[in-house]
C-alpha atoms as a PDB file:
ATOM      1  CA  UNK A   1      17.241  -5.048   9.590  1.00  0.00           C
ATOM      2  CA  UNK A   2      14.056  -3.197  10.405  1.00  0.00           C
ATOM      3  CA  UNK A   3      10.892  -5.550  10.147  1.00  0.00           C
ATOM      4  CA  UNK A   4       7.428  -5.623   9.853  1.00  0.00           C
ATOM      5  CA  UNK A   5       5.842  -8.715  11.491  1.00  0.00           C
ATOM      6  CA  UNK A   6       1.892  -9.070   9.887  1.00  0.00           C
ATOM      7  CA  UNK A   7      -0.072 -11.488  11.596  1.00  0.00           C
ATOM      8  CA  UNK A   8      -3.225 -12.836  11.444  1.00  0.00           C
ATOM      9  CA  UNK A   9      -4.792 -15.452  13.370  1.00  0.00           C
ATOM     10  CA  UNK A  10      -7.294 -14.488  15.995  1.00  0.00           C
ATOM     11  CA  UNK A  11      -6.159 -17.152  18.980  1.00  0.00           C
ATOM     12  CA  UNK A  12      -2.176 -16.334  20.751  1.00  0.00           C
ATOM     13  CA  UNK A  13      -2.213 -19.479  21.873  1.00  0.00           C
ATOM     14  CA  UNK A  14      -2.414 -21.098  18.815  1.00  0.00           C
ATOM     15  CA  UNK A  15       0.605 -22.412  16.960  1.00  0.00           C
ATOM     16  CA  UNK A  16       0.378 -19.373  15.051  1.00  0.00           C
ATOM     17  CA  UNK A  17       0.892 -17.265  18.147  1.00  0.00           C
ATOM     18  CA  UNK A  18       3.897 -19.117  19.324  1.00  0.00           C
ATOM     19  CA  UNK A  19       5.822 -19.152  16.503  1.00  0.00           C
ATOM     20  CA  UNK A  20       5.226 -15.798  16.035  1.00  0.00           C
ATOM     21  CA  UNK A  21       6.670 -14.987  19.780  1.00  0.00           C
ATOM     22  CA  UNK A  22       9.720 -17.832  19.041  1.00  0.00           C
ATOM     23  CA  UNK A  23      10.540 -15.766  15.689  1.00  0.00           C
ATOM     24  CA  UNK A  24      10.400 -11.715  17.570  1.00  0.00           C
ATOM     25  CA  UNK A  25      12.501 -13.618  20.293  1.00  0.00           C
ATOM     26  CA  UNK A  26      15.233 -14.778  17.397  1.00  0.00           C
ATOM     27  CA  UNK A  27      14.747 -11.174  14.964  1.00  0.00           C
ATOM     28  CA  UNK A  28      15.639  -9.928  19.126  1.00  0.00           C
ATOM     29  CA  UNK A  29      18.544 -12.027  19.584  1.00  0.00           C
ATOM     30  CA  UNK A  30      20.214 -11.172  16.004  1.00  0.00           C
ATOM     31  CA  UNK A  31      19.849  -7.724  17.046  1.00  0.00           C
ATOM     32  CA  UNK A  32      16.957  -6.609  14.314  1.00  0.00           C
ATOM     33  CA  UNK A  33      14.601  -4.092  14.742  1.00  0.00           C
ATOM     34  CA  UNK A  34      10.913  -4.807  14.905  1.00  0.00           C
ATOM     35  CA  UNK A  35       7.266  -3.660  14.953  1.00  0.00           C
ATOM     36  CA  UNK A  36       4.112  -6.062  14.901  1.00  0.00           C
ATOM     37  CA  UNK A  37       0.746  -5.768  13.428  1.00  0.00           C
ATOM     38  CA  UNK A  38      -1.169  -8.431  15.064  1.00  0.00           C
ATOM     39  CA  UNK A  39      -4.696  -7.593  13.251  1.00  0.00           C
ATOM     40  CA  UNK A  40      -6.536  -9.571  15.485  1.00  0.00           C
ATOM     41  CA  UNK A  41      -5.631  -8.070  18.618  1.00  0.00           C
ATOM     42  CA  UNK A  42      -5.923  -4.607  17.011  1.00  0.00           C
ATOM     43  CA  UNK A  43      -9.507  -5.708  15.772  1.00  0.00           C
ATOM     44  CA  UNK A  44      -8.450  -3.910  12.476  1.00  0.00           C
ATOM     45  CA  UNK A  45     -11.628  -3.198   9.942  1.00  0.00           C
ATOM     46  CA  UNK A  46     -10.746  -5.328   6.954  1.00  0.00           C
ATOM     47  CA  UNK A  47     -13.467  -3.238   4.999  1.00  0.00           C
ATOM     48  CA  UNK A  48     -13.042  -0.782   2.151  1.00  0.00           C
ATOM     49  CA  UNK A  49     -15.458   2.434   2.497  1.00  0.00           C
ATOM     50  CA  UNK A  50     -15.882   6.060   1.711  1.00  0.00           C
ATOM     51  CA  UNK A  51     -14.837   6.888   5.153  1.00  0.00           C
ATOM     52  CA  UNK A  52     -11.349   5.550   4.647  1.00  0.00           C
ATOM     53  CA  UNK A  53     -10.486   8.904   2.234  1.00  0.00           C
ATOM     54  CA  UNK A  54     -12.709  11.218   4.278  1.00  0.00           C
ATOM     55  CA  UNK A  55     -15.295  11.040   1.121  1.00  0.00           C
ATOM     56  CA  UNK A  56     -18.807  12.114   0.412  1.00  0.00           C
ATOM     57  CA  UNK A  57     -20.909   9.643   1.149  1.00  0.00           C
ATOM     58  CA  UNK A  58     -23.388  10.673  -1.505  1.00  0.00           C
ATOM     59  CA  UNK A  59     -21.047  10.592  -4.239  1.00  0.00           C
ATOM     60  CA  UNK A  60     -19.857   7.457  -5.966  1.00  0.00           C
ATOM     61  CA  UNK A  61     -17.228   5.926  -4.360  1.00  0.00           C
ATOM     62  CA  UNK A  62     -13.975   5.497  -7.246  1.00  0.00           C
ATOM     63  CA  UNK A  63     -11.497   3.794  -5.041  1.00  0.00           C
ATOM     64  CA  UNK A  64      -8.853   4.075  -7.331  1.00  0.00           C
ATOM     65  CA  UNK A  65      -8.905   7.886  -7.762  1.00  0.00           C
ATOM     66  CA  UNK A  66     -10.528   8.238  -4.454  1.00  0.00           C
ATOM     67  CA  UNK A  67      -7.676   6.638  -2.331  1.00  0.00           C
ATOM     68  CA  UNK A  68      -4.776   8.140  -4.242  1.00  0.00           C
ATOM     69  CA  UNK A  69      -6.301  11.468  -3.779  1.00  0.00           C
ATOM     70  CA  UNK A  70      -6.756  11.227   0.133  1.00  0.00           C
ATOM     71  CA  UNK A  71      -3.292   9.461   0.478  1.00  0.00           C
ATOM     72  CA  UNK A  72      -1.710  12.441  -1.872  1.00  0.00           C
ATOM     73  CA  UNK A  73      -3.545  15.601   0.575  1.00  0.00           C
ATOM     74  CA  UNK A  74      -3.266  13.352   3.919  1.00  0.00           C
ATOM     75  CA  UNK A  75      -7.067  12.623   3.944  1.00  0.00           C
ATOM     76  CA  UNK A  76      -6.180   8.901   5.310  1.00  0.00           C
ATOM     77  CA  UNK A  77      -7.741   7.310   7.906  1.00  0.00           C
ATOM     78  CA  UNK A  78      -5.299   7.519  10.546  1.00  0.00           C
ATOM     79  CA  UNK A  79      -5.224   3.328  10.973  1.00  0.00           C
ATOM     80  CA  UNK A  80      -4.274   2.940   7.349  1.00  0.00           C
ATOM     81  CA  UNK A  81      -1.979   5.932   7.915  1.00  0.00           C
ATOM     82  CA  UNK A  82      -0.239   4.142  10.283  1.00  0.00           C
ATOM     83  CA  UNK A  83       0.093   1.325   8.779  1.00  0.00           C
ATOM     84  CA  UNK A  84       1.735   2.336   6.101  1.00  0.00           C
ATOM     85  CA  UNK A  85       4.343   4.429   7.792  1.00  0.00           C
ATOM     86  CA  UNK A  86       5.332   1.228   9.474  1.00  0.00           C
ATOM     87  CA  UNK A  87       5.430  -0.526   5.880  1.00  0.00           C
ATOM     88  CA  UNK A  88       7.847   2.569   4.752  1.00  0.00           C
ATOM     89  CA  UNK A  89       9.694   2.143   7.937  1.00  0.00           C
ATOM     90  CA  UNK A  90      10.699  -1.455   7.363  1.00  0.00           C
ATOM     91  CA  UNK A  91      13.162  -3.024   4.738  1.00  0.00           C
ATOM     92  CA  UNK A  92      11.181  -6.676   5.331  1.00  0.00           C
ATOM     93  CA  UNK A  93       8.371  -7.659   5.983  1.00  0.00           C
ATOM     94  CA  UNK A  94       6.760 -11.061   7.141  1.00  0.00           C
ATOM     95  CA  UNK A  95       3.193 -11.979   6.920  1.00  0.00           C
ATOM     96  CA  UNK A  96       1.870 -15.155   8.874  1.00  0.00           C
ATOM     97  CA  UNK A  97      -1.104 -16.241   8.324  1.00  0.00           C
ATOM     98  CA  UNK A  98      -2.735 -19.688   8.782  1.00  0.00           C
ATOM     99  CA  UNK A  99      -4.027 -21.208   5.036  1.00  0.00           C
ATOM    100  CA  UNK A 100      -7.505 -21.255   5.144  1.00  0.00           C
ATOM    101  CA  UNK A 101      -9.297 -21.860   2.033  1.00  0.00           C
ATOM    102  CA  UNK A 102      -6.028 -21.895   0.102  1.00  0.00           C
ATOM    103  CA  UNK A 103      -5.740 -18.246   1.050  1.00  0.00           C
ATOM    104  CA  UNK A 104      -5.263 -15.920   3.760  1.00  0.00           C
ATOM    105  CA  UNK A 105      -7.640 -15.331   6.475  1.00  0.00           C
ATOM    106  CA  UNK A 106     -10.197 -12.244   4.963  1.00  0.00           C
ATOM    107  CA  UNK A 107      -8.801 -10.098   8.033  1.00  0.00           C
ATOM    108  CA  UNK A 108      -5.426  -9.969   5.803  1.00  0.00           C
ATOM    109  CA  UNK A 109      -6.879  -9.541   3.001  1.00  0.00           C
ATOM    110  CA  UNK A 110      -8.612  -6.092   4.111  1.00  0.00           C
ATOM    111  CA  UNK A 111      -5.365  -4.805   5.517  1.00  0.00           C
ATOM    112  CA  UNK A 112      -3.757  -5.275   2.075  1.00  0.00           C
ATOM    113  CA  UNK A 113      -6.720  -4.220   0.325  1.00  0.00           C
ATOM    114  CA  UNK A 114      -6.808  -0.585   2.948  1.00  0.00           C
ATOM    115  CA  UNK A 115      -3.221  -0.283   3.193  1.00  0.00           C
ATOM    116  CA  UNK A 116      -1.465  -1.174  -0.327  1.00  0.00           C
ATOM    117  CA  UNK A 117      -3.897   2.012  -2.436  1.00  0.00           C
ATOM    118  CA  UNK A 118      -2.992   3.208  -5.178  1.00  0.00           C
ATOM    119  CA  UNK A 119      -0.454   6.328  -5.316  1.00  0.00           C
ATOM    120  CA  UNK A 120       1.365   4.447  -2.321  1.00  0.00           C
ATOM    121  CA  UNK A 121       1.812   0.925  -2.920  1.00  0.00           C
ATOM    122  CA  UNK A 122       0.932   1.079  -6.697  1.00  0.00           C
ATOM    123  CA  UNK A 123       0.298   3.432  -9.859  1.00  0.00           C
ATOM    124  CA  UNK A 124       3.427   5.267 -10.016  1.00  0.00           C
ATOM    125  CA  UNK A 125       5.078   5.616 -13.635  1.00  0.00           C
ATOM    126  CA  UNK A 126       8.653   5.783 -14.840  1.00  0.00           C
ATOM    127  CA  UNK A 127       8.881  10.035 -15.543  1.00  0.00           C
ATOM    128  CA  UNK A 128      11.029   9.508 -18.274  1.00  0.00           C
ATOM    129  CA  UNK A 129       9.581   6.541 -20.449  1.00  0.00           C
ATOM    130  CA  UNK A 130       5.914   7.061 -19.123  1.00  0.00           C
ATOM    131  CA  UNK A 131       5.924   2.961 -18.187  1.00  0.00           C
ATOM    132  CA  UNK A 132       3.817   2.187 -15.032  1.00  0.00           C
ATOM    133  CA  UNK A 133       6.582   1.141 -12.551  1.00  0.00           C
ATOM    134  CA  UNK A 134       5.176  -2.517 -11.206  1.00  0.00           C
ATOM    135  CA  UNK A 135       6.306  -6.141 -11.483  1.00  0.00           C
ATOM    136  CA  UNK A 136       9.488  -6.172  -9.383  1.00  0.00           C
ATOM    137  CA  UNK A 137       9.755  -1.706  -9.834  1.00  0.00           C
ATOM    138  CA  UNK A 138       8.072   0.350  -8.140  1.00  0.00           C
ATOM    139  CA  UNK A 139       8.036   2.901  -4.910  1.00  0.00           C
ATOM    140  CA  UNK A 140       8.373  -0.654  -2.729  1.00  0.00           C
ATOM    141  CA  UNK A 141      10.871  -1.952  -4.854  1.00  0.00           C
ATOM    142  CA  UNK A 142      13.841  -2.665  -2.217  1.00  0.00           C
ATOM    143  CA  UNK A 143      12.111  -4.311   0.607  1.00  0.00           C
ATOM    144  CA  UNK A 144      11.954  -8.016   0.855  1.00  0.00           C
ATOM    145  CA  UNK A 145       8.819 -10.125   2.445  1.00  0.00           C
ATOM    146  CA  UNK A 146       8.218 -13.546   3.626  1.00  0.00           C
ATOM    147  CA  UNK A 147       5.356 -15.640   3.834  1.00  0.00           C
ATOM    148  CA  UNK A 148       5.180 -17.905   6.695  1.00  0.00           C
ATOM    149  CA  UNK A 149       1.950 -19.936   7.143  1.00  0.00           C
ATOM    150  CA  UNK A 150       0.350 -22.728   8.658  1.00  0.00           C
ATOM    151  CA  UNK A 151      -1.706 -25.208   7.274  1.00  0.00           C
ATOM    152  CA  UNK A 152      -3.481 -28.672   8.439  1.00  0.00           C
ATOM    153  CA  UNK A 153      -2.568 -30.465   5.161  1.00  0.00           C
ATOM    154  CA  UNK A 154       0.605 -32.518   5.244  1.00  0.00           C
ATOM    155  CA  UNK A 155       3.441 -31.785   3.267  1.00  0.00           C
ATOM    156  CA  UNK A 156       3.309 -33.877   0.838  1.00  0.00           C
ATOM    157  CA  UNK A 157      -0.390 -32.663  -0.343  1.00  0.00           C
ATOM    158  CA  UNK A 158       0.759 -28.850  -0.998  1.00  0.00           C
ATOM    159  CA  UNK A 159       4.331 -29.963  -3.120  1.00  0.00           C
ATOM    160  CA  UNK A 160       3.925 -30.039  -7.135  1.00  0.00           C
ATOM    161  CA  UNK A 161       2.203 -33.457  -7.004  1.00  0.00           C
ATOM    162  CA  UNK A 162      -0.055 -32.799  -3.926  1.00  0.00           C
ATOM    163  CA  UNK A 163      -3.789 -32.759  -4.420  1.00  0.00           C
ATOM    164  CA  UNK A 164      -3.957 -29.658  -2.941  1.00  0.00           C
ATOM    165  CA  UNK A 165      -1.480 -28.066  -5.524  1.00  0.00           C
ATOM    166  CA  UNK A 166       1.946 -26.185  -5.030  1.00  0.00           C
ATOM    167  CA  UNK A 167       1.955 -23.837  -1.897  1.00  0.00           C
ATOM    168  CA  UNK A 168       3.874 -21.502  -4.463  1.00  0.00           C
ATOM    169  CA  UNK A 169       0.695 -21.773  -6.566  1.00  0.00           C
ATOM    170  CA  UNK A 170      -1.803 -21.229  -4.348  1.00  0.00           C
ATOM    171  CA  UNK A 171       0.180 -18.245  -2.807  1.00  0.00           C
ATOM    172  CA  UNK A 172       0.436 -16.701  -6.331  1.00  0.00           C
ATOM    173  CA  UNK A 173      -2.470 -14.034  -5.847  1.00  0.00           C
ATOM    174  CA  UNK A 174      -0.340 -12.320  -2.607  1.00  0.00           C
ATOM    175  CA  UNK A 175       3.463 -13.158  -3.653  1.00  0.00           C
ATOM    176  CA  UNK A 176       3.040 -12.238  -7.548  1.00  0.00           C
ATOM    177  CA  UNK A 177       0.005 -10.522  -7.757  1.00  0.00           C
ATOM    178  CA  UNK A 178       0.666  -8.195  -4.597  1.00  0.00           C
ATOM    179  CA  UNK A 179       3.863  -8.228  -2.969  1.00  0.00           C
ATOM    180  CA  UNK A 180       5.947  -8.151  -6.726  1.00  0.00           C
ATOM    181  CA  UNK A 181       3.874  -6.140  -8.322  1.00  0.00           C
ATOM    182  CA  UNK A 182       4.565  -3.291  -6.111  1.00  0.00           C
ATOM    183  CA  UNK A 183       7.723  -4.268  -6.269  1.00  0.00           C
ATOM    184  CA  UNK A 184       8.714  -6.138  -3.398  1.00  0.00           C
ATOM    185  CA  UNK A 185      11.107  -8.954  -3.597  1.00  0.00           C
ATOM    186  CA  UNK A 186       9.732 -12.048  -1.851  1.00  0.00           C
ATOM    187  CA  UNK A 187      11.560 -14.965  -0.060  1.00  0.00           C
ATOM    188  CA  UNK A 188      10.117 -18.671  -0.511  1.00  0.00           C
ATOM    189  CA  UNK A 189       7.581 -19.317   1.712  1.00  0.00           C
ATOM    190  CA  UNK A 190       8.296 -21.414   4.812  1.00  0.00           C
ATOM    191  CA  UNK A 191       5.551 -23.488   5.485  1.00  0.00           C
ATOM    192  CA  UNK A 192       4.878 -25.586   8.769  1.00  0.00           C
ATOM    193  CA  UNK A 193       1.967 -27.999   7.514  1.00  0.00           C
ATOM    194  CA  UNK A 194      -0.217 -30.668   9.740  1.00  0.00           C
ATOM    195  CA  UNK A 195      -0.510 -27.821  12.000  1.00  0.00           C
ATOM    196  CA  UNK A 196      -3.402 -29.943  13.864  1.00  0.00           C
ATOM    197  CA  UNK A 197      -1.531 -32.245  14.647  1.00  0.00           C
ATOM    198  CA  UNK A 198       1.332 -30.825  16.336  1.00  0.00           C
ATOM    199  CA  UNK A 199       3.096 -32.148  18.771  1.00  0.00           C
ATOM    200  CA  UNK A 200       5.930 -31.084  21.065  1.00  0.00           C
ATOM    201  CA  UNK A 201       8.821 -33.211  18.923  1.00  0.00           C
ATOM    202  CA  UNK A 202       7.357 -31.056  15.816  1.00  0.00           C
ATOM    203  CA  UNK A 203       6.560 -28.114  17.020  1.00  0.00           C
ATOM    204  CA  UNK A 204      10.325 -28.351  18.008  1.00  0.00           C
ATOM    205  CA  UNK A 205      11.220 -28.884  14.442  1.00  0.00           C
ATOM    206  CA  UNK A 206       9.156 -26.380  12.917  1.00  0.00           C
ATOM    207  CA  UNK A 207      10.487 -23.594  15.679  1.00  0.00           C
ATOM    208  CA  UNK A 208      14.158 -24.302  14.372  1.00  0.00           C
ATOM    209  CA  UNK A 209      13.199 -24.463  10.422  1.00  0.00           C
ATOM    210  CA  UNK A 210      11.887 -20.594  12.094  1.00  0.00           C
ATOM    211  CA  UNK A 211      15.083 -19.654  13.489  1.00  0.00           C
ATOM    212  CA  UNK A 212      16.555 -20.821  10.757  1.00  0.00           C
ATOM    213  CA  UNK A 213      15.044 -19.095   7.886  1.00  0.00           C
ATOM    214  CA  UNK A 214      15.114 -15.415  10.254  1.00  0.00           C
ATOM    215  CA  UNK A 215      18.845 -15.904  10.259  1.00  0.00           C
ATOM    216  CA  UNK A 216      19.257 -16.283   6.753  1.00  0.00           C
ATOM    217  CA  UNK A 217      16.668 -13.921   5.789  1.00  0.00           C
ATOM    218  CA  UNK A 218      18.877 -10.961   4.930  1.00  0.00           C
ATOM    219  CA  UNK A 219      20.791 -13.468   2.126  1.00  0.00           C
ATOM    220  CA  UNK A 220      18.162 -15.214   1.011  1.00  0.00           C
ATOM    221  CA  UNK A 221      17.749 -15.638  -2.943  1.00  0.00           C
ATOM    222  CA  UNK A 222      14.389 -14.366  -3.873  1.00  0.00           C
ATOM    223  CA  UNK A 223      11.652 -16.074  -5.992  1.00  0.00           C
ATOM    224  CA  UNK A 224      12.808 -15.699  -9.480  1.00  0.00           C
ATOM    225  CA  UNK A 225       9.453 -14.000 -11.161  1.00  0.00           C
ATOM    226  CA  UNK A 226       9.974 -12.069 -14.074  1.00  0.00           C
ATOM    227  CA  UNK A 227       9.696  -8.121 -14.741  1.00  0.00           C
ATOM    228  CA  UNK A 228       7.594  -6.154 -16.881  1.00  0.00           C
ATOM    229  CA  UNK A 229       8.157  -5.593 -20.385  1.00  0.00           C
ATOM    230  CA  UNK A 230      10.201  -8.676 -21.177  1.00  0.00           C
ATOM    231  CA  UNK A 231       9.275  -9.672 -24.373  1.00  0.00           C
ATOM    232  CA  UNK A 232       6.965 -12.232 -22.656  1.00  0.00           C
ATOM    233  CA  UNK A 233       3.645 -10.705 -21.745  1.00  0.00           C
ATOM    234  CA  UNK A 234       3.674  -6.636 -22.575  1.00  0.00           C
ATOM    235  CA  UNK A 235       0.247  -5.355 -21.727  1.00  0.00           C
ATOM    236  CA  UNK A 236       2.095  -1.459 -21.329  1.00  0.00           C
ATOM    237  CA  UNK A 237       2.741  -2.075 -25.287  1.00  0.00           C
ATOM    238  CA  UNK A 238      -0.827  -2.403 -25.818  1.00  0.00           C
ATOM    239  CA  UNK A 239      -1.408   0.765 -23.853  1.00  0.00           C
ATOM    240  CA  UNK A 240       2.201   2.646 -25.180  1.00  0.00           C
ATOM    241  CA  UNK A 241       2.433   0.991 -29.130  1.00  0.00           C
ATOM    242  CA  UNK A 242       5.338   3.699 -29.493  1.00  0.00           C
ATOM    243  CA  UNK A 243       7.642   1.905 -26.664  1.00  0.00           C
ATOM    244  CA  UNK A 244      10.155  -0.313 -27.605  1.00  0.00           C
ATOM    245  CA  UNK A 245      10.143  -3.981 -24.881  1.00  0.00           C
ATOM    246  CA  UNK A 246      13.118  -5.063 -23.619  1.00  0.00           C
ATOM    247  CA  UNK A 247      14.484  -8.929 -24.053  1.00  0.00           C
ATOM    248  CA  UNK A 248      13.422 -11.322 -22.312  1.00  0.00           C
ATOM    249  CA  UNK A 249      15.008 -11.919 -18.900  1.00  0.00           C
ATOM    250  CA  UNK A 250      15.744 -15.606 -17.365  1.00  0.00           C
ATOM    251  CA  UNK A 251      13.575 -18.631 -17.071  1.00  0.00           C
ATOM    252  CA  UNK A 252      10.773 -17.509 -14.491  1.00  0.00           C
ATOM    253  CA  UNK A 253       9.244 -19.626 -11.836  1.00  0.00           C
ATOM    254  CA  UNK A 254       5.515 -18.338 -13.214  1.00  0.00           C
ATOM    255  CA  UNK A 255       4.681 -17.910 -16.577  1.00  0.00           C
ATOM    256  CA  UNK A 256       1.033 -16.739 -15.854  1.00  0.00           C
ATOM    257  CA  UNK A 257      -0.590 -13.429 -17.041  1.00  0.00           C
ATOM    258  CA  UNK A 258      -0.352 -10.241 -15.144  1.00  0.00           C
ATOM    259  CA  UNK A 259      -3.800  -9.596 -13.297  1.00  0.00           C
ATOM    260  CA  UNK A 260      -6.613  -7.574 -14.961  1.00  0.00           C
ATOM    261  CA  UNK A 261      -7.043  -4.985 -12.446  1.00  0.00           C
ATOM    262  CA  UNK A 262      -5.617  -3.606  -9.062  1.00  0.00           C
ATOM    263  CA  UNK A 263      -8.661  -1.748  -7.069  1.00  0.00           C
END
């Protein structure tokens, strides 16, 4: 397997850091390929501005039409450029991330928001039925990623009953509302929780639940969301009236809405 490894937490020495080094030393010793982007260390500009596309300044910035257009002639900025030509490269990829604010860290956040623009990660249609190909299609469809995060709650507070709600849940915006929609299938999470209070006998445990999950990772069942045009939420209908849907697939694990908007 060729993998991307997306990191984000600004100390090495952290927990973070060394499960990230225990899990390139296993993807090593099962023989994958790998490539990291440790955003921290590469003090990566989480920001979204007209200098990204190589536009005018004095014109109003359209990010939609405006990013597609420099990724389409090459107009990138050469650190989103490479980014995504190691997203293209890889057939997984893994994003780690300690869980601050039930999200991820805003450094994360500006990589997907630079990296994932439209005409690259999104807004490509099917030629022959005119459908927008997103939900589980789409030019990502194929790859697989995995969510691996830290957080100080305990276990118990981020399961269905928890006060701090379902992990799943709270990961819904960047599993569902990200990584599927561009079509991406994505792995359960694997969570290591009272990351503050680590010690060596469980930091021992959560470094083989690692090792464990990277060796399984290429036969791993994915999260069972559902695809677009099922019968159960159709907002392409509203847009296409003269389409026909499709029936409705399995029992999904979310039920929610699609998003509003993608930038």
């Amino acid at each position: 397997m060729k993998i991307l490894w997306l990191f984000a937490h600004p100390d090495p020495r952290s927990l973070s850091g060394a499960l990230k080094e225990e899990g390139l030393r296993t993807l090593e010793a099962h023989g994958h390929e790998y490539r990291v982007s440790d955003l921290y260390a590469m003090k990566w500009n989480p920001v979204v501005d007209a200098t990204d596309y190589g536009h005018d300044p004095t014109d109003r910035l359209h990010v939609g039409p405006a990013s597609e257009h420099a990724y389409t002639h090459g107009h990138l900025s050469p650190d989103i450029a490479e980014e995504q030509s190691k997203v293209t490269w890889a057939d997984t990829v893994i994003i780690q991330f300690p869980l601050w604010w039930y999200g991820m860290p805003a450094i994360l956040k500006g990589w997907f928001d630079r990296v994932f623009i439209k005409g690259f990660a999104f807004g490509h249609t099917d030629p022959e039925t005119g459908r927008p190909l997103r939900y589980g299609d789409g030019r990502l469809t194929g790859k697989r990623a995995m969510v691996i995060t830290t957080a100080g709650a305990r276990a118990a507070t981020l399961g269905p009953r928890g006060v701090n709600g379902d992990l799943n849940d709270l990961l819904f915006p960047l599993q569902h509302g990200t990584l599927w929609y561009t079509g991406m299938s994505v792995l359960p999470p694997l969570l290591i929780p009272s990351a503050d209070r680590t010690t060596p006998t469980a930091y021992a445990t959560a470094a083989t639940r690692l090792r464990e999950r990277l060796h399984t990772l290429p036969t791993t069942d994915p999260l069972a969301f559902r695809h677009q045009n099922t019968g159960d939420y159709d907002d392409d209908l509203l847009l296409h009236p003269h389409l026909t849907p499709t029936p409705a697939g399995p029992s999904a694990h979310y039920t929610a809405p699609p998003p509003p908007h993608h930038p």
